[in-house]
Protein backbone atom coordinates (compact mmCIF):
# COMPACT_ATOMS: atom_id res chain seq x y z
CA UNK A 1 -16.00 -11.95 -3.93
CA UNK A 2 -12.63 -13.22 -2.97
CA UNK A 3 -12.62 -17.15 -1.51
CA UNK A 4 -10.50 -17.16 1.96
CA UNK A 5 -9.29 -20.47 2.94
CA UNK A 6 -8.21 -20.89 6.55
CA UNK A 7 -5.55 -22.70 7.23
CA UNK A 8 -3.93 -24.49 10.43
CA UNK A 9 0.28 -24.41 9.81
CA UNK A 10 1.68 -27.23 10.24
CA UNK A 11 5.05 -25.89 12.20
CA UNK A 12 6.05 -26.27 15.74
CA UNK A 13 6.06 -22.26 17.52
CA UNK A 14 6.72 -24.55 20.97
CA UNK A 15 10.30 -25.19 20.86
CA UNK A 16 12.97 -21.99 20.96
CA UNK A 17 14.60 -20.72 18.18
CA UNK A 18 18.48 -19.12 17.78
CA UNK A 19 18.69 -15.15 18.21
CA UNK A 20 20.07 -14.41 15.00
CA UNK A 21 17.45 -17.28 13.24
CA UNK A 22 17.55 -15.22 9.91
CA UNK A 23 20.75 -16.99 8.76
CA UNK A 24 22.95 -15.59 10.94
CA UNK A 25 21.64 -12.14 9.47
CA UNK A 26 21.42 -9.60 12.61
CA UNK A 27 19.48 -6.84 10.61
CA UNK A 28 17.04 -8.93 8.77
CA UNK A 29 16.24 -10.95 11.93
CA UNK A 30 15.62 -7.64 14.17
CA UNK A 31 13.35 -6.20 10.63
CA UNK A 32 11.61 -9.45 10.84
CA UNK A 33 11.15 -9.80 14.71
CA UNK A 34 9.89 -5.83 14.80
CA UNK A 35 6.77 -6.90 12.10
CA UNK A 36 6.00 -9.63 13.97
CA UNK A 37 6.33 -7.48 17.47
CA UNK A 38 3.37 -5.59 15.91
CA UNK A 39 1.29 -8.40 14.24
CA UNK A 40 -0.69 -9.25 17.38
CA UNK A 41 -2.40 -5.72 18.23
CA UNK A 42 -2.66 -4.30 14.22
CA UNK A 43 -4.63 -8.01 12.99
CA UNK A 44 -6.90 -7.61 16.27
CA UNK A 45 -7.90 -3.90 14.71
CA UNK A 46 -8.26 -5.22 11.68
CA UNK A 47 -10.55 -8.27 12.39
CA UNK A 48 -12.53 -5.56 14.37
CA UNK A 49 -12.61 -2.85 11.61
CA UNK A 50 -13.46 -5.46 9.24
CA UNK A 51 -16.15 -7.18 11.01
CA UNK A 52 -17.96 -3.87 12.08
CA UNK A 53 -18.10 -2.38 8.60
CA UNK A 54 -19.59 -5.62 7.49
CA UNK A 55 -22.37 -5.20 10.36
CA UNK A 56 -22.45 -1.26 8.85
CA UNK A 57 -23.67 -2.69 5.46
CA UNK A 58 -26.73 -3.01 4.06
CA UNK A 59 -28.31 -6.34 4.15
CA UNK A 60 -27.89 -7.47 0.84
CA UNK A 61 -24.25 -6.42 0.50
CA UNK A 62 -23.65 -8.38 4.35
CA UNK A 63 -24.98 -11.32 2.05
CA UNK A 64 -22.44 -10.74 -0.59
CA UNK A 65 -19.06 -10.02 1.87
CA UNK A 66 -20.55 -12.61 4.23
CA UNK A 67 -17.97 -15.44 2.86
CA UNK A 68 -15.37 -13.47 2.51
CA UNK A 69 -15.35 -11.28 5.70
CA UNK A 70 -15.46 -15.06 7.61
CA UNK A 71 -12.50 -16.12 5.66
CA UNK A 72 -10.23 -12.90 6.34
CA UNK A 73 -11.25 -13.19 9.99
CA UNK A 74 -10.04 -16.78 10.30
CA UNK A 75 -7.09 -15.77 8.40
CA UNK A 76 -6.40 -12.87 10.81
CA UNK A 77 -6.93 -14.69 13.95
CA UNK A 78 -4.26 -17.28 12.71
CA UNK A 79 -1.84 -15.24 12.06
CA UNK A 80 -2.80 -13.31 15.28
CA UNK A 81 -2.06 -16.59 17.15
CA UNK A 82 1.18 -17.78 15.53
CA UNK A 83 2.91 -14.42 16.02
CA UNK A 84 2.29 -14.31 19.55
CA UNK A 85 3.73 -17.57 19.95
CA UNK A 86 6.75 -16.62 18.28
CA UNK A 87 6.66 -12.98 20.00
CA UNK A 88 7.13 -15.15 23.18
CA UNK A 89 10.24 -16.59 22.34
CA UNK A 90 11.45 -13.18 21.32
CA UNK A 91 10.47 -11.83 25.31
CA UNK A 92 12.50 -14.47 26.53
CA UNK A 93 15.44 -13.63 24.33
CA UNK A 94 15.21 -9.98 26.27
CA UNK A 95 13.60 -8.53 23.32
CA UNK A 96 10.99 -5.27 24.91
CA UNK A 97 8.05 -4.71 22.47
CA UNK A 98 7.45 -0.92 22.57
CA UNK A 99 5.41 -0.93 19.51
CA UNK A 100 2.73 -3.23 20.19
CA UNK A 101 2.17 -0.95 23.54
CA UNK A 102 1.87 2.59 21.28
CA UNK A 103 0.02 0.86 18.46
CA UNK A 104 -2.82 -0.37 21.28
CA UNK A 105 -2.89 3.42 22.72
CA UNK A 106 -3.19 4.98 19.16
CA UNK A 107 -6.55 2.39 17.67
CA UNK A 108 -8.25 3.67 21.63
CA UNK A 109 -8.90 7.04 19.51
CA UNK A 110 -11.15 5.00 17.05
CA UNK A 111 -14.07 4.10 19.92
CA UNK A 112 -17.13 4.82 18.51
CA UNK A 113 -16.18 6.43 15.07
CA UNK A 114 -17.58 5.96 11.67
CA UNK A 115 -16.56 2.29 10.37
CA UNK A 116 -15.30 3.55 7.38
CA UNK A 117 -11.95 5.46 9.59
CA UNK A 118 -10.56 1.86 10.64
CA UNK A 119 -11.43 0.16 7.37
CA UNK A 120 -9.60 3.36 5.78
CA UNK A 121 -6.45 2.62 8.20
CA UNK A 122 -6.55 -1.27 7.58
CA UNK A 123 -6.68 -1.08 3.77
CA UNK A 124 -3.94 1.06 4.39
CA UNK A 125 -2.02 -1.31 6.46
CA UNK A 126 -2.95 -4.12 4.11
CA UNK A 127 -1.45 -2.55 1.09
CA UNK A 128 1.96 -1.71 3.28
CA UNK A 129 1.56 -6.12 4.28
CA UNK A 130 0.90 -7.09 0.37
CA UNK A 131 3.22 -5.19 -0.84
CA UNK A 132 6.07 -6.90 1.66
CA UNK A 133 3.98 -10.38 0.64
CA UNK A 134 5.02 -9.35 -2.57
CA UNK A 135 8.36 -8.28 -2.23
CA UNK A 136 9.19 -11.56 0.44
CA UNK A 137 7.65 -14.50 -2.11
CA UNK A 138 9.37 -13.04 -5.32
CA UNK A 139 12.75 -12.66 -3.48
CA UNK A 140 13.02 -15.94 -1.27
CA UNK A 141 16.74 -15.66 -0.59
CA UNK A 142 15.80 -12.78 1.72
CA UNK A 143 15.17 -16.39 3.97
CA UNK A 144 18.16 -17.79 3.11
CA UNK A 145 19.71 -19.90 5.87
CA UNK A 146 16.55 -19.03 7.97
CA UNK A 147 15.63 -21.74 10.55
CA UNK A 148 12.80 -23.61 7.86
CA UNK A 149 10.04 -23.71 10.07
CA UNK A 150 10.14 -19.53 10.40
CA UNK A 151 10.97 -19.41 6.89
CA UNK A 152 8.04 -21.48 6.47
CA UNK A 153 5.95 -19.51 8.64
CA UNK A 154 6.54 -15.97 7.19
CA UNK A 155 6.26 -17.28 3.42
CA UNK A 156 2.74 -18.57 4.32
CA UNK A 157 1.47 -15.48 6.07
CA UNK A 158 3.11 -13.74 2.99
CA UNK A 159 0.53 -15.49 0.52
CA UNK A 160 -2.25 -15.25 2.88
CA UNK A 161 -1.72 -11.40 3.15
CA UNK A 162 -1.85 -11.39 -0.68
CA UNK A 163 -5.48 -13.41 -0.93
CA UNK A 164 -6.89 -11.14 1.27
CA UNK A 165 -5.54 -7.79 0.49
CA UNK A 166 -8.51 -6.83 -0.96
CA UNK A 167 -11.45 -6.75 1.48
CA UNK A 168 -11.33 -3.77 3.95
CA UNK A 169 -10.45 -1.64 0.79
CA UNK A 170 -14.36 -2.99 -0.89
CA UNK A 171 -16.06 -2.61 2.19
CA UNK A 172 -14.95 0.79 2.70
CA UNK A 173 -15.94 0.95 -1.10
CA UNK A 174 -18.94 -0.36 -0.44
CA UNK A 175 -19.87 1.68 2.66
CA UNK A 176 -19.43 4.59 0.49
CA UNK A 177 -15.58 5.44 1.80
CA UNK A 178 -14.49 8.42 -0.03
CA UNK A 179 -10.63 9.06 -2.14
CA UNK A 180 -9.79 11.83 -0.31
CA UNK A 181 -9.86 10.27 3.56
CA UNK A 182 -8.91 7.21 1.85
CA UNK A 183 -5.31 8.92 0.61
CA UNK A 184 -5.59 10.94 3.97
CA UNK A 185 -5.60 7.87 5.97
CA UNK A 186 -2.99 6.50 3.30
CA UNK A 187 0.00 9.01 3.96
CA UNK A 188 -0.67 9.19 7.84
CA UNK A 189 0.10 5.39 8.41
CA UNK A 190 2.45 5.77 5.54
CA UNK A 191 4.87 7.71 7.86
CA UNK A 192 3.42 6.22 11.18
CA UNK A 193 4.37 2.45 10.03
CA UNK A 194 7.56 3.61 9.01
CA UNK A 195 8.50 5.38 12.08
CA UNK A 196 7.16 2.12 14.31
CA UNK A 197 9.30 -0.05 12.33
CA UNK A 198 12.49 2.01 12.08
CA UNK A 199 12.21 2.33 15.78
CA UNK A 200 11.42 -1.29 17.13
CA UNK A 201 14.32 -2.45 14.72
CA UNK A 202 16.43 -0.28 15.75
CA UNK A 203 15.89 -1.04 19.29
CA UNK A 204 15.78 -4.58 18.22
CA UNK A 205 19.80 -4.25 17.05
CA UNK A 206 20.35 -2.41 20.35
CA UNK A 207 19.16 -4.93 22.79
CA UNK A 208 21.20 -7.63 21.13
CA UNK A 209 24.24 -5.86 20.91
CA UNK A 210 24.36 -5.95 16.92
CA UNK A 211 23.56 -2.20 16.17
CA UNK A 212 27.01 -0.41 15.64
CA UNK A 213 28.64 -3.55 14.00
CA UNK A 214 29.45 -2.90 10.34
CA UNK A 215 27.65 -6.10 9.13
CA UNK A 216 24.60 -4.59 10.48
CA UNK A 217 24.48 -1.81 8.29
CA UNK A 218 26.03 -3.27 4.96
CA UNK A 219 22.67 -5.76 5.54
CA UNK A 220 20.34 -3.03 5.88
CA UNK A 221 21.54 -1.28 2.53
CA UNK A 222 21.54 -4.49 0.52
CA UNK A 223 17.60 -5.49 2.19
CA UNK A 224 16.54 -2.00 1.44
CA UNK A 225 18.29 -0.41 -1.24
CA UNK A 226 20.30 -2.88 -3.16
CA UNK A 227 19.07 -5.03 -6.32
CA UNK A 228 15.41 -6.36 -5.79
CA UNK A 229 15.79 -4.20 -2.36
CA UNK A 230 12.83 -4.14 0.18
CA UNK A 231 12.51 0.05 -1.02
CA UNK A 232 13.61 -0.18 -3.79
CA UNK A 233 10.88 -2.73 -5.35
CA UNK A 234 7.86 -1.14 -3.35
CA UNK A 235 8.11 2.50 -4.08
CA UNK A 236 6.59 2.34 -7.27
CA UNK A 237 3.63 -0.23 -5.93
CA UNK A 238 3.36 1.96 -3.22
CA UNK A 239 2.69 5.10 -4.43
CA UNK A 240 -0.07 3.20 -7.30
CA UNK A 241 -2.22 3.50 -3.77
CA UNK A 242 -2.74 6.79 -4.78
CA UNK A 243 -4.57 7.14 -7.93
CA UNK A 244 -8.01 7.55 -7.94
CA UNK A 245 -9.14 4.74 -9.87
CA UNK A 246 -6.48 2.44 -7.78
CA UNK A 247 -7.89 -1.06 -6.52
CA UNK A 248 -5.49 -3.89 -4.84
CA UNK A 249 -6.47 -6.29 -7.33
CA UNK A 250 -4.98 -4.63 -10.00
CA UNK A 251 -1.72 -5.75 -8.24
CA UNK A 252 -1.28 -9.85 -9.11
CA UNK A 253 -1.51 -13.00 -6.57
CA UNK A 254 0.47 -15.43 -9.02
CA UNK A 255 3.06 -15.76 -6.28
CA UNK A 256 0.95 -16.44 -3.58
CA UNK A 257 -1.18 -18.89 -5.51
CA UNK A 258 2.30 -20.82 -6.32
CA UNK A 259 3.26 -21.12 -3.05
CA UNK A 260 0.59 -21.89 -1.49
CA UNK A 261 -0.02 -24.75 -4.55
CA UNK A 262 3.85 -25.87 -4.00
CA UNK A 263 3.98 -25.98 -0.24
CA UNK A 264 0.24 -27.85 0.28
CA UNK A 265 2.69 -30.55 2.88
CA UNK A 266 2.77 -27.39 5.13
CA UNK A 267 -0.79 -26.48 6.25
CA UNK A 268 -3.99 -27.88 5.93
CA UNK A 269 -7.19 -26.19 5.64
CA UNK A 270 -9.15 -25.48 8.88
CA UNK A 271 -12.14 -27.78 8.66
CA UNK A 272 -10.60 -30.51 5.84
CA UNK A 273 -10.92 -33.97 7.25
């Protein structure tokens, strides 16, 4: 089993923060501010998917995920937290949050079904979430000029994604969660994620009056497409998902375990006296 530590940040989420707080960068700050638009509502269903297919498991494997399904909870609820605070800033910037609203509507339809559906959809999401972990710690530039405490902030949720990207995917192991609605579940959030975030970001640029301007785009090629680009790095990883004999641990946490080892100063564990 995988050890979760919980972990307060030590950054202030109180004070305001500049529009364009990605240095400068309108497109990356509009990708970044459309994740975090969405953070809230998708950790909330996966604290809850997670949690009831632990109650869904026998009792000797609720013994054996007990530890770990505590520790990806705490995780979750942080994270939950932080990104509201900083999705409250972005409201009073003018930003609307469409996806949060549709995301909410769309997890109604999973009242009262079979545990192993949302722990199917969270693994899901959790592989799209390591895989950015992934792609954000090796490439910290992406940050560059970024205000330090949200640079701070999005590299620590980064390695926290990575440490836990493993548990809905072995309780819906464990619960006996099949491949087939596992890759089902897979492609449908596959193209649903990447609609939501195309269109919040997109809005995003709109609403502050970035959208047409040339910048804008020659930013979103280089992010996506250029060298070490956001696409370009994750197709492969992404379609790994699925193989048959695929597990997210197959996929390394070196640079998670470096960060969080070189940036101790900037959190301290829930609990630690």
């Amino acid at each position: 089993m995988t050890e979760l530590v919980v972990r307060r940040l030590l950054i202030d989420l109180e004070t305001p923060f500049a529009r364009q707080w990605c240095g400068g960068d309108a497109f990356r700050t509009a990708l970044f501010n459309a994740l975090s638009m969405s953070f809230p509502v998708g950790e909330q269903f996966f604290i809850d998917a997670v949690r009831d297919g632990h109650k869904a498991l026998p009792p000797d494997l609720q013994a054996q995920f007990a530890n770990e399904v505590r520790g990806f909870i705490g995780q979750e609820a942080t994270h939950r937290r932080l990104h509201a605070l900083f999705n409250g800033h972005l409201e009073k910037q003018g930003l609307v949050n469409d996806w949060a609203p549709r995301a909410a509507e769309r997890m109604k339809l999973f009242a009262g079904a079979d545990p192993r559906h949302p722990l199917a959809v969270t693994a899901a999401n959790e592989h799209f979430t390591a895989l950015l972990a992934e792609w954000l710690l090796a490439h910290p530039e992406v940050l560059q000029g970024a205000e330090p405490r949200l640079a701070t902030m999005w590299q620590w949720h980064c390695a926290e994604e990575a440490e836990h990207k493993n548990t809905a995917f072995d309780l819906y192991q464990a619960l006996g969660g099949n491949h087939e609605w596992r890759i089902t579940w897979f492609r449908r959030i596959t193209w649903v994620f990447l609609g939501d975030v195309l269109r919040q970001t997109v809005s995003n640029l709109r609403q502050s009056g970035t959208l047409w301007k040339w910048s804008t785009w020659a930013s979103a090629a280089r992010t996506l497409f250029g060298q070490g680009g956001l696409v370009r790095e994750s197709w492969k990883p992404w379609r790994q998902y699925l193989k048959r004999d695929f597990h997210p641990g197959q996929h390394g946490s070196d640079l998670s375990e470096r960060w969080l080892a070189e940036h101790s100063n900037a959190y301290t564990p829930v609990g630690a006296r």
